[in-house]
PDB file of N, CA and C in Angstrom:
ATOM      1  N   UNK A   1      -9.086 -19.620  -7.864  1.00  0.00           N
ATOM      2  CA  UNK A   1      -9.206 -20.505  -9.009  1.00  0.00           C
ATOM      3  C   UNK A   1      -8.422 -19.922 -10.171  1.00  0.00           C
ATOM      4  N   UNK A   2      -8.083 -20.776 -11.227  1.00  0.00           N
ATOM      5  CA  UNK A   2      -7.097 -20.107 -11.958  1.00  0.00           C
ATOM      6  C   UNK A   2      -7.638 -19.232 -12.951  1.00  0.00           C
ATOM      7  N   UNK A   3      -8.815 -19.719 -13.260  1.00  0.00           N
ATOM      8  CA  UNK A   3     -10.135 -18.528 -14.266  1.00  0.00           C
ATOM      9  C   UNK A   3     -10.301 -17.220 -14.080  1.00  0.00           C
ATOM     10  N   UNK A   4     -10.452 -17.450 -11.795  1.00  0.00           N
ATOM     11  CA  UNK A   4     -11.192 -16.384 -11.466  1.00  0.00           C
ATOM     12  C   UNK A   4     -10.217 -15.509 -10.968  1.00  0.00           C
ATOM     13  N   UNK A   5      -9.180 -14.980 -11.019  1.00  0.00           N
ATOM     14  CA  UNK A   5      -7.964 -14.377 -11.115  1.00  0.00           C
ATOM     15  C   UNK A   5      -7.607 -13.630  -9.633  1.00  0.00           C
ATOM     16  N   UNK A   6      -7.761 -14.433  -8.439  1.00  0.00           N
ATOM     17  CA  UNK A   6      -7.615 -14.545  -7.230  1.00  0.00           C
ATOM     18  C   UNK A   6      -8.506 -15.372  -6.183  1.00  0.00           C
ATOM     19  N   UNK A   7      -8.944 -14.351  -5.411  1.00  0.00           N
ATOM     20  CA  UNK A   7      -9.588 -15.917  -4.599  1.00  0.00           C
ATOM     21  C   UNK A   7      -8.348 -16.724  -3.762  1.00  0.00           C
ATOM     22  N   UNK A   8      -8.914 -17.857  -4.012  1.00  0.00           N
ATOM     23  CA  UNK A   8      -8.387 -19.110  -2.516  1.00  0.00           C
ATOM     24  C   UNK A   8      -7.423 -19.133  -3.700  1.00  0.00           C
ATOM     25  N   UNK A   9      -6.551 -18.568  -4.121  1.00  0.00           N
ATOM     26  CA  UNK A   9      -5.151 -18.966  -4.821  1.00  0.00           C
ATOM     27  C   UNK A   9      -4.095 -18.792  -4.002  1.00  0.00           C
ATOM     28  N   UNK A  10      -3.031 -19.277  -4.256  1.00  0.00           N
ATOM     29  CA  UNK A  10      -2.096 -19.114  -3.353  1.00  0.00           C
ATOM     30  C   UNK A  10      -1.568 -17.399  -3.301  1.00  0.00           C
ATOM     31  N   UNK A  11      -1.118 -16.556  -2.291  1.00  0.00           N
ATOM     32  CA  UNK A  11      -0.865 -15.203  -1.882  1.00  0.00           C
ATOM     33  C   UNK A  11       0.248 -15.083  -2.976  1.00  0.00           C
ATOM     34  N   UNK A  12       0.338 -13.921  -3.101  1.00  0.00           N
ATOM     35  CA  UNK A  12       1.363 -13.035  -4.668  1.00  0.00           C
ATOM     36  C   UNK A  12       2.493 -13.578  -3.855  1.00  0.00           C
ATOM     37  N   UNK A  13       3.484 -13.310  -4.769  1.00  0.00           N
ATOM     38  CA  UNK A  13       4.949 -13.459  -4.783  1.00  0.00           C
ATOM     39  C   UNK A  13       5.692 -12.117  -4.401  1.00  0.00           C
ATOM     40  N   UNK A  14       6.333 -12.245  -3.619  1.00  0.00           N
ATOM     41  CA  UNK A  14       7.059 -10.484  -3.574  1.00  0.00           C
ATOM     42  C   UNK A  14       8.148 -11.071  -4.033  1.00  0.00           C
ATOM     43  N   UNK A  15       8.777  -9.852  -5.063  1.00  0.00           N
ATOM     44  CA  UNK A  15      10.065 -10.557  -6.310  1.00  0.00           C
ATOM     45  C   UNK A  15      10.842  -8.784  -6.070  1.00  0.00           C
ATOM     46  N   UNK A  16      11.987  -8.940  -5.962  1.00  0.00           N
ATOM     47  CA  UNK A  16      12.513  -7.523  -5.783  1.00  0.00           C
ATOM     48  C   UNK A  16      13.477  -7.324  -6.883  1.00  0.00           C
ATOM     49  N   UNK A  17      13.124  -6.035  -7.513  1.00  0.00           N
ATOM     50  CA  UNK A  17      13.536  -5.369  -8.817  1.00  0.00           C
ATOM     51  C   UNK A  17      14.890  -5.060  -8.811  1.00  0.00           C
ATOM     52  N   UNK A  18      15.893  -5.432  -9.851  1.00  0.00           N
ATOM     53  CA  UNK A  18      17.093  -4.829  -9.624  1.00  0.00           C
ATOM     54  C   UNK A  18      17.061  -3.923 -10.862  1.00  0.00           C
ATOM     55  N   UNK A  19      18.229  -2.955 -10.275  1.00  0.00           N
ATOM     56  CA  UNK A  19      17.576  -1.576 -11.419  1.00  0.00           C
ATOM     57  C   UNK A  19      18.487  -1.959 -12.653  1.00  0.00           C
ATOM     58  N   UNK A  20      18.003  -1.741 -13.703  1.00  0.00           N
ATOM     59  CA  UNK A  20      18.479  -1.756 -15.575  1.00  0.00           C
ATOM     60  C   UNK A  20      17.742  -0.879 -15.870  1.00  0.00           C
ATOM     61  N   UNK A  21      18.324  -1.067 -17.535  1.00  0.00           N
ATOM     62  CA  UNK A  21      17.841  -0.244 -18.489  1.00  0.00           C
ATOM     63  C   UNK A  21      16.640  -1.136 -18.936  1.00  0.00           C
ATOM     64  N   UNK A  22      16.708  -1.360 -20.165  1.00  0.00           N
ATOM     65  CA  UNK A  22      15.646  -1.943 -20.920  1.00  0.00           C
ATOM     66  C   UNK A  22      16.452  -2.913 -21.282  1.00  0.00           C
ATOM     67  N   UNK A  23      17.006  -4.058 -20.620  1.00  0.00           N
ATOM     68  CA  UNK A  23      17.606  -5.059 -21.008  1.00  0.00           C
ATOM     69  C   UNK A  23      17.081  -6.485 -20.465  1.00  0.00           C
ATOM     70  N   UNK A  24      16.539  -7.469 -21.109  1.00  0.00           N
ATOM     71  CA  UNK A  24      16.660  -8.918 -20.702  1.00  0.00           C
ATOM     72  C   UNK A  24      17.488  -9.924 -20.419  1.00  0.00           C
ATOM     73  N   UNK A  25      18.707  -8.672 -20.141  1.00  0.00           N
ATOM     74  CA  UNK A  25      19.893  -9.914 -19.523  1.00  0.00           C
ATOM     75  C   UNK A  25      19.959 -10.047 -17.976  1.00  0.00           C
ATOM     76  N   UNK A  26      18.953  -8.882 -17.088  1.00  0.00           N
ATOM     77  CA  UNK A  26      19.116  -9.285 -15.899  1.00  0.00           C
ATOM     78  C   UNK A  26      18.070 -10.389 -15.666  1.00  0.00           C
ATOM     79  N   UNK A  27      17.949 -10.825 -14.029  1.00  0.00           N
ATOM     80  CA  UNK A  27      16.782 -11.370 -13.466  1.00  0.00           C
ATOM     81  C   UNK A  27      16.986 -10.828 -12.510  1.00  0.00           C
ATOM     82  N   UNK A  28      15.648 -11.470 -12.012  1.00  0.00           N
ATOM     83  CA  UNK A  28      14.948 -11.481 -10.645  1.00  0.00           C
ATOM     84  C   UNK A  28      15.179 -12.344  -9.603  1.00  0.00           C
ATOM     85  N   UNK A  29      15.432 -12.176  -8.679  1.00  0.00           N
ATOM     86  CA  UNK A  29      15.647 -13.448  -7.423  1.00  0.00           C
ATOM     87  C   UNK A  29      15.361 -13.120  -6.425  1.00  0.00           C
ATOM     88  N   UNK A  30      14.627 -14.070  -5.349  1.00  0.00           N
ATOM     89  CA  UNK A  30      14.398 -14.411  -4.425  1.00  0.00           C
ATOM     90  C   UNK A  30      14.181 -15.313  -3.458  1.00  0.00           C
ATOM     91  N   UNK A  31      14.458 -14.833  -2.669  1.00  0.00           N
ATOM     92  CA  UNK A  31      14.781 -16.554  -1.917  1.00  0.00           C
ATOM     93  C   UNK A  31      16.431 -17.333  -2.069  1.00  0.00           C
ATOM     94  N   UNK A  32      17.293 -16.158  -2.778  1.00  0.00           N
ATOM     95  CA  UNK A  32      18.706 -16.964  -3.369  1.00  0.00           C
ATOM     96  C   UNK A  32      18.426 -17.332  -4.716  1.00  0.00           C
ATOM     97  N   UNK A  33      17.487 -17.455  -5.341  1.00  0.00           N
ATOM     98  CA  UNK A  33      17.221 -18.035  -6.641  1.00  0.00           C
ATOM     99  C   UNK A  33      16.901 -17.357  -7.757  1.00  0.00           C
ATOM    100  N   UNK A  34      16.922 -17.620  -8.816  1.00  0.00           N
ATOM    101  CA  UNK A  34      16.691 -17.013  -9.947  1.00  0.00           C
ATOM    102  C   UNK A  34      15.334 -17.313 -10.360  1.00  0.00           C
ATOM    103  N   UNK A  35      14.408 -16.406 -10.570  1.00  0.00           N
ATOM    104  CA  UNK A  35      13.272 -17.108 -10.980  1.00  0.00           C
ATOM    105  C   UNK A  35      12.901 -17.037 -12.609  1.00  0.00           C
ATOM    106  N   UNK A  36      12.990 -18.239 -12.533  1.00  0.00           N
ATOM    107  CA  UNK A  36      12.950 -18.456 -14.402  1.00  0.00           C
ATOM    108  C   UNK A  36      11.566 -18.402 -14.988  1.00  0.00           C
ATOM    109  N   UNK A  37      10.471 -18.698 -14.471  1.00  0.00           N
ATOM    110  CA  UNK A  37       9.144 -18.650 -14.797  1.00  0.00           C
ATOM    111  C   UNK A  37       7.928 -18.074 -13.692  1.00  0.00           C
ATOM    112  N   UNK A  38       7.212 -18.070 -13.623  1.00  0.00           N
ATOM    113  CA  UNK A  38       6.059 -17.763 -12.926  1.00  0.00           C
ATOM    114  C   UNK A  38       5.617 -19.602 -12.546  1.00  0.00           C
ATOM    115  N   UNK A  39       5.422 -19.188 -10.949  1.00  0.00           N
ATOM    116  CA  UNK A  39       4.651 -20.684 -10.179  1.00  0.00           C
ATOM    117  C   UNK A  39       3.501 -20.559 -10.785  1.00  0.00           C
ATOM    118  N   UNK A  40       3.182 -22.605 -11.605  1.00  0.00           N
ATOM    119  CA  UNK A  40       2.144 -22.543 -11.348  1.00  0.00           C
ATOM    120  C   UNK A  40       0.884 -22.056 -10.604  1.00  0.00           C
ATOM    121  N   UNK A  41       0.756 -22.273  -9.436  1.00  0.00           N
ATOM    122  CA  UNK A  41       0.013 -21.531  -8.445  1.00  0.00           C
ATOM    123  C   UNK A  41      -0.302 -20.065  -8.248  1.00  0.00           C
ATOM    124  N   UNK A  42       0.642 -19.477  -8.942  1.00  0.00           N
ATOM    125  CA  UNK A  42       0.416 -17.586  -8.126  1.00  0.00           C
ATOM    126  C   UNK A  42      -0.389 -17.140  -9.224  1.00  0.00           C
ATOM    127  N   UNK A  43      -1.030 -16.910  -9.368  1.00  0.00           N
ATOM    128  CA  UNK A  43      -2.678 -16.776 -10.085  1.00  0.00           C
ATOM    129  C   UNK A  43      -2.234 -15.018 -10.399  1.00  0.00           C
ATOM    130  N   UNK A  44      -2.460 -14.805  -9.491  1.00  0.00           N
ATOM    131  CA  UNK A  44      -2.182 -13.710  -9.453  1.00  0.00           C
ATOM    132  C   UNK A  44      -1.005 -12.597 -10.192  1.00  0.00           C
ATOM    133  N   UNK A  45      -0.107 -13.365  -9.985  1.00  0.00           N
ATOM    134  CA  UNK A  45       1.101 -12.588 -10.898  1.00  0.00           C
ATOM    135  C   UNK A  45       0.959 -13.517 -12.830  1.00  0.00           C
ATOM    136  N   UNK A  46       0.091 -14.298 -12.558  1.00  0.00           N
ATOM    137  CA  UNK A  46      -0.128 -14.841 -13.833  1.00  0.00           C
ATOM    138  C   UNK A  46      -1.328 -13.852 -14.242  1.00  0.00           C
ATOM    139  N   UNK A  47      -2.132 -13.385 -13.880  1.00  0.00           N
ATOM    140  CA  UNK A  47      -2.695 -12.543 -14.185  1.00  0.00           C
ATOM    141  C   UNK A  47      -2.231 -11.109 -14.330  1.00  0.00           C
ATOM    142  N   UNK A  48      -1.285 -10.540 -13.747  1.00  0.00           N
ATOM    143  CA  UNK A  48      -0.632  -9.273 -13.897  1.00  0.00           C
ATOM    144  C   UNK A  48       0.258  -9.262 -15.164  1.00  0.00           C
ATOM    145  N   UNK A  49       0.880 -10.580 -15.584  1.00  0.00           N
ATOM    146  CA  UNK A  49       1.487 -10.284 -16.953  1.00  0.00           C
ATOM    147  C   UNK A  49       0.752 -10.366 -18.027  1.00  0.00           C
ATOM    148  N   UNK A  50      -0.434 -10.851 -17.782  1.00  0.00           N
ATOM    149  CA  UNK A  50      -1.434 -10.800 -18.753  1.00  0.00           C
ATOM    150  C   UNK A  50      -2.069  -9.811 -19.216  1.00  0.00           C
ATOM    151  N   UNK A  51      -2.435  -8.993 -18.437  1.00  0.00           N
ATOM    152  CA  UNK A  51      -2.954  -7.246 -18.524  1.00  0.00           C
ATOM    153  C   UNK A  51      -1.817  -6.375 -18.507  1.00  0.00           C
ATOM    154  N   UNK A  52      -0.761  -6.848 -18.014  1.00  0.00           N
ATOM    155  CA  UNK A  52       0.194  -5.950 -18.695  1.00  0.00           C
ATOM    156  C   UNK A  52       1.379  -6.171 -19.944  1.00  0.00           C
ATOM    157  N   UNK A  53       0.844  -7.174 -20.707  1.00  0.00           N
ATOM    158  CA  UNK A  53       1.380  -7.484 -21.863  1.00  0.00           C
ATOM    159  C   UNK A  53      -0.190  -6.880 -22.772  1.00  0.00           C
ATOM    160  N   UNK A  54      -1.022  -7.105 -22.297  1.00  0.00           N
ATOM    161  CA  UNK A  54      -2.400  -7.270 -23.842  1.00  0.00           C
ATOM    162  C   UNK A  54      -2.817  -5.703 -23.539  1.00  0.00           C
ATOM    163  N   UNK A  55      -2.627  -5.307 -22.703  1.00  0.00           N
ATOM    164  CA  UNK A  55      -3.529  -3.639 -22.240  1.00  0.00           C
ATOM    165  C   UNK A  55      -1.857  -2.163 -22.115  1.00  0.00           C
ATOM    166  N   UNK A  56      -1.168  -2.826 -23.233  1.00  0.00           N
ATOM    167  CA  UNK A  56      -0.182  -1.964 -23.002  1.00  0.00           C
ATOM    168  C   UNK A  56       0.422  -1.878 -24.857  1.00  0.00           C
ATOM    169  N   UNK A  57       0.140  -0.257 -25.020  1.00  0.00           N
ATOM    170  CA  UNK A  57       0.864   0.123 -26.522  1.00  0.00           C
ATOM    171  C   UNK A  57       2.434   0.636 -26.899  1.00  0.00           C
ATOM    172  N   UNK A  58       3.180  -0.167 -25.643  1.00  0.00           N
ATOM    173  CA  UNK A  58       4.662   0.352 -25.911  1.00  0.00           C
ATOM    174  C   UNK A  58       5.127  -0.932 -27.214  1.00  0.00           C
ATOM    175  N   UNK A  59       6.095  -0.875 -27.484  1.00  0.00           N
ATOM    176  CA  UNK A  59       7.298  -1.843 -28.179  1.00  0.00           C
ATOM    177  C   UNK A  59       8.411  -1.750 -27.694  1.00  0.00           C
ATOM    178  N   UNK A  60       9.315  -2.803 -28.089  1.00  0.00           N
ATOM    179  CA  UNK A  60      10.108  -3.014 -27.423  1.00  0.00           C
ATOM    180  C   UNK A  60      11.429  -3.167 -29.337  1.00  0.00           C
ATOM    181  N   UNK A  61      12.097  -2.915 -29.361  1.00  0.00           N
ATOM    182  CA  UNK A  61      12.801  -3.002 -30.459  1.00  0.00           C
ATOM    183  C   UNK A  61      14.246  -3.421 -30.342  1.00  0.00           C
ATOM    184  N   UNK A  62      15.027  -4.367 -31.223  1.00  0.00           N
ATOM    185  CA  UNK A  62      16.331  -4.785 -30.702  1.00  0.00           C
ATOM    186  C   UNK A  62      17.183  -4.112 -31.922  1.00  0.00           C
ATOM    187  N   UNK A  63      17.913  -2.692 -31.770  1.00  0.00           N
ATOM    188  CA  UNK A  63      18.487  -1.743 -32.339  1.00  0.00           C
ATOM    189  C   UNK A  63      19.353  -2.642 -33.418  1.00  0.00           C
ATOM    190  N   UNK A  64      19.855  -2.560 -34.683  1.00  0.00           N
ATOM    191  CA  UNK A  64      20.581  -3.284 -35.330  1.00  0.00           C
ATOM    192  C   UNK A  64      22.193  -2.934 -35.165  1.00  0.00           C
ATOM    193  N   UNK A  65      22.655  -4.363 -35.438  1.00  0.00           N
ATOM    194  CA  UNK A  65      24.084  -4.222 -35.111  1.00  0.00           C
ATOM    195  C   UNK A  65      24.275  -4.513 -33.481  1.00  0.00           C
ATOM    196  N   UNK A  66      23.393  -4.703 -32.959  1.00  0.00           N
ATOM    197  CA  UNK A  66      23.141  -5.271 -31.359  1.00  0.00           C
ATOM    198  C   UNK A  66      23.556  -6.850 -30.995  1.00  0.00           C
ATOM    199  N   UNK A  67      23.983  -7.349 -29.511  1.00  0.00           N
ATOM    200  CA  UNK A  67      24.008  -8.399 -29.661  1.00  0.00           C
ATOM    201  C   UNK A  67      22.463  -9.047 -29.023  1.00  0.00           C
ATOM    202  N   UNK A  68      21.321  -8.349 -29.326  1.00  0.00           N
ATOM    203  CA  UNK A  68      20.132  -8.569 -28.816  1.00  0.00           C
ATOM    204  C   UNK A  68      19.672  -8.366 -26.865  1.00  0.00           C
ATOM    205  N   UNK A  69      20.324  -8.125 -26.497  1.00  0.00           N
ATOM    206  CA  UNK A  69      20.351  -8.125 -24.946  1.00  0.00           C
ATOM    207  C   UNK A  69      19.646  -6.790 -24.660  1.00  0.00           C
ATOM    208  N   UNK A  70      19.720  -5.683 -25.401  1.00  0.00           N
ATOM    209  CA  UNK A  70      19.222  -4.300 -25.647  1.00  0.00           C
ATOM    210  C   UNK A  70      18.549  -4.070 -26.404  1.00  0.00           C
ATOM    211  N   UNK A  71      17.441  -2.761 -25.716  1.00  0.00           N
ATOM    212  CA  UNK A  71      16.360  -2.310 -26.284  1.00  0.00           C
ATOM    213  C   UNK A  71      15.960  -1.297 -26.686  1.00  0.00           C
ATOM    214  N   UNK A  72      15.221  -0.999 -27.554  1.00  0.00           N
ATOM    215  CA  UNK A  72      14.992   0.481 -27.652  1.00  0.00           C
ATOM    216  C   UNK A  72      13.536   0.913 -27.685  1.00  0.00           C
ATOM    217  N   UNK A  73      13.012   1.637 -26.736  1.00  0.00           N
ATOM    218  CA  UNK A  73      11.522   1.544 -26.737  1.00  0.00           C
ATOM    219  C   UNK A  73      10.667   2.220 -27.315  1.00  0.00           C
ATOM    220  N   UNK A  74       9.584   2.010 -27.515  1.00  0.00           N
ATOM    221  CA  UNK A  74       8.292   2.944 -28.534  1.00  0.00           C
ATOM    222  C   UNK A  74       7.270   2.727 -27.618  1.00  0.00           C
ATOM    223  N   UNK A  75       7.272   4.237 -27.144  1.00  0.00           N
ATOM    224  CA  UNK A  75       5.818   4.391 -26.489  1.00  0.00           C
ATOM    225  C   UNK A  75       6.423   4.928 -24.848  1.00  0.00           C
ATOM    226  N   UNK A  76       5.533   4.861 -24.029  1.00  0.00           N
ATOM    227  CA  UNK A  76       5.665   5.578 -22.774  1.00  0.00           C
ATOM    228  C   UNK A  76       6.231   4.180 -22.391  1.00  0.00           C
ATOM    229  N   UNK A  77       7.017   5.443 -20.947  1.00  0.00           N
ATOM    230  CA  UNK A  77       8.634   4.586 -20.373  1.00  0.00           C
ATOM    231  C   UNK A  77       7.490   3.543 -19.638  1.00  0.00           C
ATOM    232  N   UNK A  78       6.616   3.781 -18.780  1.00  0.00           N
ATOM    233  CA  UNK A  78       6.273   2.822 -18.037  1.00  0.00           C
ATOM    234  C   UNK A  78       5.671   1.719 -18.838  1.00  0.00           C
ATOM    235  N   UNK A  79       5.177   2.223 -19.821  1.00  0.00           N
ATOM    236  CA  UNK A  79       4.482   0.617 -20.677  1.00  0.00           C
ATOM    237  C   UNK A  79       5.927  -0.182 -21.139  1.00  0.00           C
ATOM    238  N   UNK A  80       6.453   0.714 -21.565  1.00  0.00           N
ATOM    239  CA  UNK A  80       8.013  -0.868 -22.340  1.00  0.00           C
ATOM    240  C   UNK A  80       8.250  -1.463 -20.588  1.00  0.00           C
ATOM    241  N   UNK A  81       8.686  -0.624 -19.959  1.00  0.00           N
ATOM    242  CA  UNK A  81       8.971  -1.509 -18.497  1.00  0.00           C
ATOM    243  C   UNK A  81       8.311  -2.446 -17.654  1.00  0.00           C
ATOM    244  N   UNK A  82       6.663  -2.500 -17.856  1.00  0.00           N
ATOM    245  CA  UNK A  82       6.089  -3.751 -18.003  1.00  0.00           C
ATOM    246  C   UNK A  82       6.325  -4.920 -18.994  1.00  0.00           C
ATOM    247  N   UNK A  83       6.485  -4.451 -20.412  1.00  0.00           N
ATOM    248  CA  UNK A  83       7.003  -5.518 -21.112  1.00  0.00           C
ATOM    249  C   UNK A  83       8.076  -6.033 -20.752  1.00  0.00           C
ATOM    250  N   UNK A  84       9.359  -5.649 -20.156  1.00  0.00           N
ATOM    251  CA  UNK A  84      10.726  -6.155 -19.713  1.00  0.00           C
ATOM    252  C   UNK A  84      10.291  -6.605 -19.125  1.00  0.00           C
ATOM    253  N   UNK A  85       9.314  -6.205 -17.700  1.00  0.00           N
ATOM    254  CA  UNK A  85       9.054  -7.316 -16.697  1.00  0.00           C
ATOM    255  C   UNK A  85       8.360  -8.281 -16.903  1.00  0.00           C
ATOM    256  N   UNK A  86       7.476  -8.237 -17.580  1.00  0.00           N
ATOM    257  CA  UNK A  86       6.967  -9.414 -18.646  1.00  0.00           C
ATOM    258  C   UNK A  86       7.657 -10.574 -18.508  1.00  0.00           C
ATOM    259  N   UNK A  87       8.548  -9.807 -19.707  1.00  0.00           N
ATOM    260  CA  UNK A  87       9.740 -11.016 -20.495  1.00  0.00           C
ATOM    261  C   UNK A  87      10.636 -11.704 -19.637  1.00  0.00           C
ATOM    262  N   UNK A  88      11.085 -10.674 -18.573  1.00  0.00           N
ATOM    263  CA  UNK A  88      12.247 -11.326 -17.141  1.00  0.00           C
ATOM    264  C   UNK A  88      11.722 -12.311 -16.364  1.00  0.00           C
ATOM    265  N   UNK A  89      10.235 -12.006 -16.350  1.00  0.00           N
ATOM    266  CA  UNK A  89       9.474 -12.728 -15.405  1.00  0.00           C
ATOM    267  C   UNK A  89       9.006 -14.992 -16.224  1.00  0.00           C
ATOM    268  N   UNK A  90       9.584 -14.733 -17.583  1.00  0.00           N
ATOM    269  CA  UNK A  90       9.925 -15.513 -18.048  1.00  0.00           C
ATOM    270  C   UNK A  90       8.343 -15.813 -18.822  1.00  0.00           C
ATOM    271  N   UNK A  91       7.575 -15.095 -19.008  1.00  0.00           N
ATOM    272  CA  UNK A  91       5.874 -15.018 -20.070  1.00  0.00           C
ATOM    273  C   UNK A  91       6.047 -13.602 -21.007  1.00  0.00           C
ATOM    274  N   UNK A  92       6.669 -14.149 -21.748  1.00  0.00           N
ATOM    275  CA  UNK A  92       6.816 -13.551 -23.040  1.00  0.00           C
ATOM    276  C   UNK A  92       5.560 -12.767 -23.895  1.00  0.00           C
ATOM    277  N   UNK A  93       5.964 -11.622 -24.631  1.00  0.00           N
ATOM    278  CA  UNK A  93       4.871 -11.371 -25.177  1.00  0.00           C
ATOM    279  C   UNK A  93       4.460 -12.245 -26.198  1.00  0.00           C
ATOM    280  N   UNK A  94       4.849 -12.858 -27.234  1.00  0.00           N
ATOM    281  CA  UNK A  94       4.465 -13.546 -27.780  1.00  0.00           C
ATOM    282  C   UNK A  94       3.610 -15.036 -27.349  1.00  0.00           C
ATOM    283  N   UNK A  95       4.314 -15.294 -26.166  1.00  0.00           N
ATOM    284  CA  UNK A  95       3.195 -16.182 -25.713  1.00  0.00           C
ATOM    285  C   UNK A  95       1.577 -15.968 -25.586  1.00  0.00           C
ATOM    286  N   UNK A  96       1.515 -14.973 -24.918  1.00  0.00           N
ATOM    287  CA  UNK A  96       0.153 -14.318 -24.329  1.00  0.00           C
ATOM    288  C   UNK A  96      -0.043 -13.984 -25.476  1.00  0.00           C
ATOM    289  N   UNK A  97       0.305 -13.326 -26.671  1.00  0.00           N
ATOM    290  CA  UNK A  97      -0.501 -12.897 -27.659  1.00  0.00           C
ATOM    291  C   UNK A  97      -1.068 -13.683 -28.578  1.00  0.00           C
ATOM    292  N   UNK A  98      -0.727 -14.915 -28.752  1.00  0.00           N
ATOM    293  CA  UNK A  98      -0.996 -16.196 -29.492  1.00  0.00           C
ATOM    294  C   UNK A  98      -2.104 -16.732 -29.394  1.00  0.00           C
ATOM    295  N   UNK A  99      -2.336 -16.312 -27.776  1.00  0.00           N
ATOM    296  CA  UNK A  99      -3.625 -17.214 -27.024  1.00  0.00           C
ATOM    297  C   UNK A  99      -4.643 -16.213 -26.703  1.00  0.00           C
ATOM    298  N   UNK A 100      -4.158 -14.825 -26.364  1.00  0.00           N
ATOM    299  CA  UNK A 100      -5.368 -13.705 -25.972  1.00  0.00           C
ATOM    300  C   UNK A 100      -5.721 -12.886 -26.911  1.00  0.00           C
ATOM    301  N   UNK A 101      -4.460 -12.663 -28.036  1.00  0.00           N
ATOM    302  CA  UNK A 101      -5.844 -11.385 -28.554  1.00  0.00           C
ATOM    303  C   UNK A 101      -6.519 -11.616 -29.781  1.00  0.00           C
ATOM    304  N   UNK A 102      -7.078 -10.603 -30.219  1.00  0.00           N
ATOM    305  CA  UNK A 102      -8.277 -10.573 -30.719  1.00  0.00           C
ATOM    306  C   UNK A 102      -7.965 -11.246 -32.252  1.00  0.00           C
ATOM    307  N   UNK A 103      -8.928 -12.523 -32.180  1.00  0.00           N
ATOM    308  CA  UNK A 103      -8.809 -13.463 -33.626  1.00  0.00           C
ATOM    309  C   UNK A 103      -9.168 -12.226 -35.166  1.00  0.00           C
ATOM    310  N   UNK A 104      -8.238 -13.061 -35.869  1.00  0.00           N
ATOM    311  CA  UNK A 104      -8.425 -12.112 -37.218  1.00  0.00           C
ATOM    312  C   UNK A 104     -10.158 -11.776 -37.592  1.00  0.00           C
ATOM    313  N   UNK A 105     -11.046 -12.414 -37.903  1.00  0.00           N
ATOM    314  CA  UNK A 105     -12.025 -12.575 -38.539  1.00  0.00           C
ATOM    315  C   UNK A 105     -13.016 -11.977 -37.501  1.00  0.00           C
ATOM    316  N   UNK A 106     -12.663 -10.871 -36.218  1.00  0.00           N
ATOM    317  CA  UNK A 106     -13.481 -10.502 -35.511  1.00  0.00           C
ATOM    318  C   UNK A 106     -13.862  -9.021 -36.615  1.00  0.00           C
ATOM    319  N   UNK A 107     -15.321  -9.088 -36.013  1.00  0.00           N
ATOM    320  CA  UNK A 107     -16.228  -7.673 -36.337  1.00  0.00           C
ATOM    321  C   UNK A 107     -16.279  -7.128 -35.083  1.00  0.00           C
ATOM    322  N   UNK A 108     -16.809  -5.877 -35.998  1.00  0.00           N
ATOM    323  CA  UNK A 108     -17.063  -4.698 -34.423  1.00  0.00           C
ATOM    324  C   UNK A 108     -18.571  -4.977 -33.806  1.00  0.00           C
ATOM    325  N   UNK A 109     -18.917  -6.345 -34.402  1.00  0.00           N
ATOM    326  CA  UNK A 109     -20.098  -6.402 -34.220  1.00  0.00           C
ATOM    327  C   UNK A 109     -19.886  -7.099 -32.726  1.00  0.00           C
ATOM    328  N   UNK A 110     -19.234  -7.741 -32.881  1.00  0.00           N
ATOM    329  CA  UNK A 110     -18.927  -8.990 -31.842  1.00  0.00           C
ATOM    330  C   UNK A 110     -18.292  -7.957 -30.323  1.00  0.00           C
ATOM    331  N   UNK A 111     -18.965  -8.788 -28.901  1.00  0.00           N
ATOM    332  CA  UNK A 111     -18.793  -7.775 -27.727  1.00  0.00           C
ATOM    333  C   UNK A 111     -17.474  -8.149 -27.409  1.00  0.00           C
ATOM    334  N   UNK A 112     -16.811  -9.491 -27.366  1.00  0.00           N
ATOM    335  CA  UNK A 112     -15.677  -9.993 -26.457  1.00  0.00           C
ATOM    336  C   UNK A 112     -14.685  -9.615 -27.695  1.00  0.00           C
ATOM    337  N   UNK A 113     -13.685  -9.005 -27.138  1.00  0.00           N
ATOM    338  CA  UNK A 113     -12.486  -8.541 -27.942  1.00  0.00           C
ATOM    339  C   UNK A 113     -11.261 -10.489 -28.059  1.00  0.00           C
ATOM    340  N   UNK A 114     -12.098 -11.151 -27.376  1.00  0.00           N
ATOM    341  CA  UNK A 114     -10.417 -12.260 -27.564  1.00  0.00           C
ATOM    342  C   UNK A 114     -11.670 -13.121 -27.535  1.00  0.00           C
TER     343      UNK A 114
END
């Protein structure tokens, strides 16, 4: 179900990595294709960019004088490299952050962080 973040969802996607730096000018393909977004259906990898965009303290920075395609990172190598895969995978951080995290007017009183 799409709530319950596997289950009778359709089986993950195997997507094979081509090696870069910290750049969003490559993609991903499989199957011959470029994959521009995440399937509706794969629950699952919709859930993996989700915890690894909201449960990760890297940044990602676009150096000035750049033509934006390059990055420069803050924080440990493996957290920015989830964010690239994030972003390649076509679910942006800004998307997910709009909708998951934690509303301004929360207290520490309150248990659910989003």
């Amino acid at each position: 179900t799409p709530g319950g973040g596997g289950g009778s969802g359709s089986p993950a996607t195997a997507i094979p990595s081509p090696p870069s730096s910290f750049s969003s000018s490559s993609s991903f393909s499989g199957h011959h294709r470029a994959f521009q977004h995440i399937k509706e259906n794969d629950y699952s990898l919709q859930w993996f960019c989700r915890c690894a965009t909201l449960c990760n303290e890297a940044q990602l920075e676009i150096p000035p004088g750049t033509d934006g395609t390059k990055f420069t990172r803050l924080g440990e190598p493996t957290e920015a490299a989830l964010l690239v895969l994030v972003e390649k995978l076509g679910c942006s951080d800004d998307t997910l952050n709009s909708r998951f995290l934690q509303c301004p007017g929360r207290t520490p009183q309150l248990p659910m962080p989003f």
